[in-house]
N, C-alpha and C. Protein backbone atom coordinates (compact mmCIF):
# COMPACT_ATOMS: atom_id res chain seq x y z
N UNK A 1 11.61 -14.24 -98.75
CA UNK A 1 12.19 -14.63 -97.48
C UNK A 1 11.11 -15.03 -96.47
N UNK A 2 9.77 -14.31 -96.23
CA UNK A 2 8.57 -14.60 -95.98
C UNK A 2 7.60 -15.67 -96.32
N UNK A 3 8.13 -16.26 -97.31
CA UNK A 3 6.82 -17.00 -98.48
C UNK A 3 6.32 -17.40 -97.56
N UNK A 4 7.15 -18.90 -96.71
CA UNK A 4 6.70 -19.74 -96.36
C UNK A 4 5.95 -19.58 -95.25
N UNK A 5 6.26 -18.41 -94.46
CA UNK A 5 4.98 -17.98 -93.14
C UNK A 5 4.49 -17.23 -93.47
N UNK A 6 3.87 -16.27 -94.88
CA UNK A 6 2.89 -15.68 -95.64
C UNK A 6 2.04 -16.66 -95.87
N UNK A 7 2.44 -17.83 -96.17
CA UNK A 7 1.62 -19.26 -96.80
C UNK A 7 0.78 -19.78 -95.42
N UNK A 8 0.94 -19.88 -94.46
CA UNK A 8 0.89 -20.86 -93.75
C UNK A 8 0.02 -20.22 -92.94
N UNK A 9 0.27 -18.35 -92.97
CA UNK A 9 -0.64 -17.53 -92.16
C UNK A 9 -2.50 -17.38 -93.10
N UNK A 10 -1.83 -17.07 -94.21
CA UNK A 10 -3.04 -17.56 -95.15
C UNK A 10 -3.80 -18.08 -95.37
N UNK A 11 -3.30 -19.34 -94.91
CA UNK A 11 -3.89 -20.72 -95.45
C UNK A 11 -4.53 -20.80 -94.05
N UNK A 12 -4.26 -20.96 -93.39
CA UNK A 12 -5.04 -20.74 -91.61
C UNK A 12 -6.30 -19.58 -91.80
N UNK A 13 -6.11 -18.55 -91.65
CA UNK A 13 -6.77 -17.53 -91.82
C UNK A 13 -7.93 -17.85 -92.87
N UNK A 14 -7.94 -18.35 -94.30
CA UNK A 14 -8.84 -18.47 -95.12
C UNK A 14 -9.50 -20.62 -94.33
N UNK A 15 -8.70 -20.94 -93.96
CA UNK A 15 -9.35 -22.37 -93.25
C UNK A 15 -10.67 -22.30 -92.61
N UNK A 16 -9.95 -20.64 -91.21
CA UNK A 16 -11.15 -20.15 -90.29
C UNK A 16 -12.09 -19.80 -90.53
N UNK A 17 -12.09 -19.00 -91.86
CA UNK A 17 -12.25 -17.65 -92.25
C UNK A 17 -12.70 -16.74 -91.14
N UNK A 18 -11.49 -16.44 -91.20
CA UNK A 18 -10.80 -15.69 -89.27
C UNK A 18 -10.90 -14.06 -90.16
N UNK A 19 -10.71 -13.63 -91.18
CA UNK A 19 -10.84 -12.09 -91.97
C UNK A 19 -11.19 -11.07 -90.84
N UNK A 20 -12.56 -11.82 -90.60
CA UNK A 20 -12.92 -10.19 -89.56
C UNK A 20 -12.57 -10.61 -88.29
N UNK A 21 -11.47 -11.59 -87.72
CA UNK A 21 -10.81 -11.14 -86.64
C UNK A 21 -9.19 -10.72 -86.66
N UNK A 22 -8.96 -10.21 -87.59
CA UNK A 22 -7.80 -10.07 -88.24
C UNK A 22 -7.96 -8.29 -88.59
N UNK A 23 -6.31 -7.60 -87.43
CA UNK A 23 -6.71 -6.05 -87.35
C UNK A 23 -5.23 -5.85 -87.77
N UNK A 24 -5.25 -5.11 -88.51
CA UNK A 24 -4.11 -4.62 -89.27
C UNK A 24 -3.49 -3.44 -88.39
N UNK A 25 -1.70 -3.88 -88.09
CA UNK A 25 -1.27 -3.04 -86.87
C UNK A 25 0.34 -3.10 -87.34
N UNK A 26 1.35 -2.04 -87.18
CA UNK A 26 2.59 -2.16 -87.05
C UNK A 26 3.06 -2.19 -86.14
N UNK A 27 4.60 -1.50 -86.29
CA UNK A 27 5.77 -1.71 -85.30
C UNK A 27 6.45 -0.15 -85.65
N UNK A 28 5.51 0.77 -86.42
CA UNK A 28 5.82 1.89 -86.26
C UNK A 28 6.44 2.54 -85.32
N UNK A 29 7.59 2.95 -85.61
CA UNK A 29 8.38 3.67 -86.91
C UNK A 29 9.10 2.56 -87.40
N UNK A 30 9.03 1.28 -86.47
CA UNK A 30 10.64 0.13 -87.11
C UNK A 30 10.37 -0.12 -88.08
N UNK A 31 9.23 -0.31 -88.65
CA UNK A 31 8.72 -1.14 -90.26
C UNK A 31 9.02 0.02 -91.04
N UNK A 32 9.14 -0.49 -92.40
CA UNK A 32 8.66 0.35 -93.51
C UNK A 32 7.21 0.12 -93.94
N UNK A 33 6.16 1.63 -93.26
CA UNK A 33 4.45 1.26 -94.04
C UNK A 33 4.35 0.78 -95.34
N UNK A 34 4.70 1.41 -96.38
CA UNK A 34 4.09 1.33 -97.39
C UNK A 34 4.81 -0.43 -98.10
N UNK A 35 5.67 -0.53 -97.32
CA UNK A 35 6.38 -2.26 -97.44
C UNK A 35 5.56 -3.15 -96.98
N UNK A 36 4.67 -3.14 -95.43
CA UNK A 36 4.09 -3.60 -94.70
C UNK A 36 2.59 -3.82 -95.14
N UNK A 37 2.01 -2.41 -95.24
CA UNK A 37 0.82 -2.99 -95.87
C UNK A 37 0.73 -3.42 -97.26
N UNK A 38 1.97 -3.80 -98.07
CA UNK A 38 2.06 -4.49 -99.72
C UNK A 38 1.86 -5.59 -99.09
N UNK A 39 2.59 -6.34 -98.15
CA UNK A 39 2.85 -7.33 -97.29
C UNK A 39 0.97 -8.24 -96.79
N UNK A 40 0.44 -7.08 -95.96
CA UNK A 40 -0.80 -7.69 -95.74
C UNK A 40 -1.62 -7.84 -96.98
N UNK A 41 -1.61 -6.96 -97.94
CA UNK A 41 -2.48 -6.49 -99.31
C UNK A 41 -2.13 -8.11 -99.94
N UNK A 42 -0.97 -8.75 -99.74
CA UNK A 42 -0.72 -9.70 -100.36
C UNK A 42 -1.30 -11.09 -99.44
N UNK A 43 -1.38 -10.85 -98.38
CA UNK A 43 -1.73 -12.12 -97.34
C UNK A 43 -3.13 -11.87 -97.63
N UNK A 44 -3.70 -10.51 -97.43
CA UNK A 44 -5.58 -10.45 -97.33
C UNK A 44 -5.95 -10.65 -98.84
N UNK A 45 -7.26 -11.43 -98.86
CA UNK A 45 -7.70 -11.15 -100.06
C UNK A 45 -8.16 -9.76 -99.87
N UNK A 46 -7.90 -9.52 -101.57
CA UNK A 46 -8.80 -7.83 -101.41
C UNK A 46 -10.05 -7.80 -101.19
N UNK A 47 -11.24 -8.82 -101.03
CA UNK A 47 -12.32 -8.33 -100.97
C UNK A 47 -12.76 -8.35 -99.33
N UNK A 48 -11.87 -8.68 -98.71
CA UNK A 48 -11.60 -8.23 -97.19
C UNK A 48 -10.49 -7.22 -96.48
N UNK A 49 -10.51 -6.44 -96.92
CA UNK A 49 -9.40 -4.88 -97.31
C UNK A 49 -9.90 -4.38 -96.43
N UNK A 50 -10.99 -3.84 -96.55
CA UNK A 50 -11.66 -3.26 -95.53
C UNK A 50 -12.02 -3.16 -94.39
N UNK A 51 -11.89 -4.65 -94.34
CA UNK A 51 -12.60 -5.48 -92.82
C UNK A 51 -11.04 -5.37 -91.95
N UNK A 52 -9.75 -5.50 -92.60
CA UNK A 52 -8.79 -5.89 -92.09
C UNK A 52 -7.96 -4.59 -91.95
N UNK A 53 -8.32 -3.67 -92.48
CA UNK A 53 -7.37 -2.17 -92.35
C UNK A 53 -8.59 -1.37 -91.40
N UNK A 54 -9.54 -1.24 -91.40
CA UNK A 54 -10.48 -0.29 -90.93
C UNK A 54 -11.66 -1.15 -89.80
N UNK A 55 -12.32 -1.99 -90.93
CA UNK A 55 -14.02 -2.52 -90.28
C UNK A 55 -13.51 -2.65 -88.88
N UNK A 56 -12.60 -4.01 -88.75
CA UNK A 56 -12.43 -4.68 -87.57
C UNK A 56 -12.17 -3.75 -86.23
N UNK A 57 -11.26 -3.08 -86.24
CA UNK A 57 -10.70 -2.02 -85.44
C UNK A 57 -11.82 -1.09 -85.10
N UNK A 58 -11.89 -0.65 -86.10
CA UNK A 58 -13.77 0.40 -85.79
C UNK A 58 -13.77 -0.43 -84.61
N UNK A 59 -14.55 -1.44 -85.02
CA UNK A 59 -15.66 -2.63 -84.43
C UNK A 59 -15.11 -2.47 -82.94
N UNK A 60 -13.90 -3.01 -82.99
CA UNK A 60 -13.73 -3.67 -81.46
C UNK A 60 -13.04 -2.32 -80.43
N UNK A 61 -12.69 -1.30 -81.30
CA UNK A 61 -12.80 -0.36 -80.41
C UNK A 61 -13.80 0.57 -80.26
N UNK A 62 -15.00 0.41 -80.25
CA UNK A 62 -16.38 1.02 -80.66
C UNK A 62 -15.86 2.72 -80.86
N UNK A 63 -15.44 2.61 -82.24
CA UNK A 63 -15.33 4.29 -82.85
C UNK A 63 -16.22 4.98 -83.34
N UNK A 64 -17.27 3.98 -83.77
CA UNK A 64 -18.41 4.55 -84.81
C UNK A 64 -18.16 5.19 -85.94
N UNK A 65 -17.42 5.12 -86.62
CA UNK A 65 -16.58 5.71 -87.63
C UNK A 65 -17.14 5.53 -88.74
């Protein structure tokens, strides 16, 4: 039901390669998590997992984490 703006967010995102400005966030409690992040797991490549669930966020909220 998504494809086509999964595709389009993707395809932008890997154009920029925008990865590390890209912060992984819900709508908690309305979403279902473990639905949501299948959802990004499928938009991010995995070898930017990190950057997009954790690095980025660290980063721009200086956590030092």
């Amino acid at each position: 039901e998504q494809g086509g703006y999964a595709f389009l967010l993707k395809t932008w995102f890997t154009a920029v390669c925008g990865w590390d400005k890209l912060m992984y966030g819900t709508d908690w409690p309305i979403v279902n998590l473990e639905e949501y992040i299948g959802f990004i797991q499928r938009l991010v490549p995995e070898q930017y997992w990190e950057k997009v669930f954790f690095d980025n966020a660290n980063n721009i909220y200086g956590l030092s984490l």
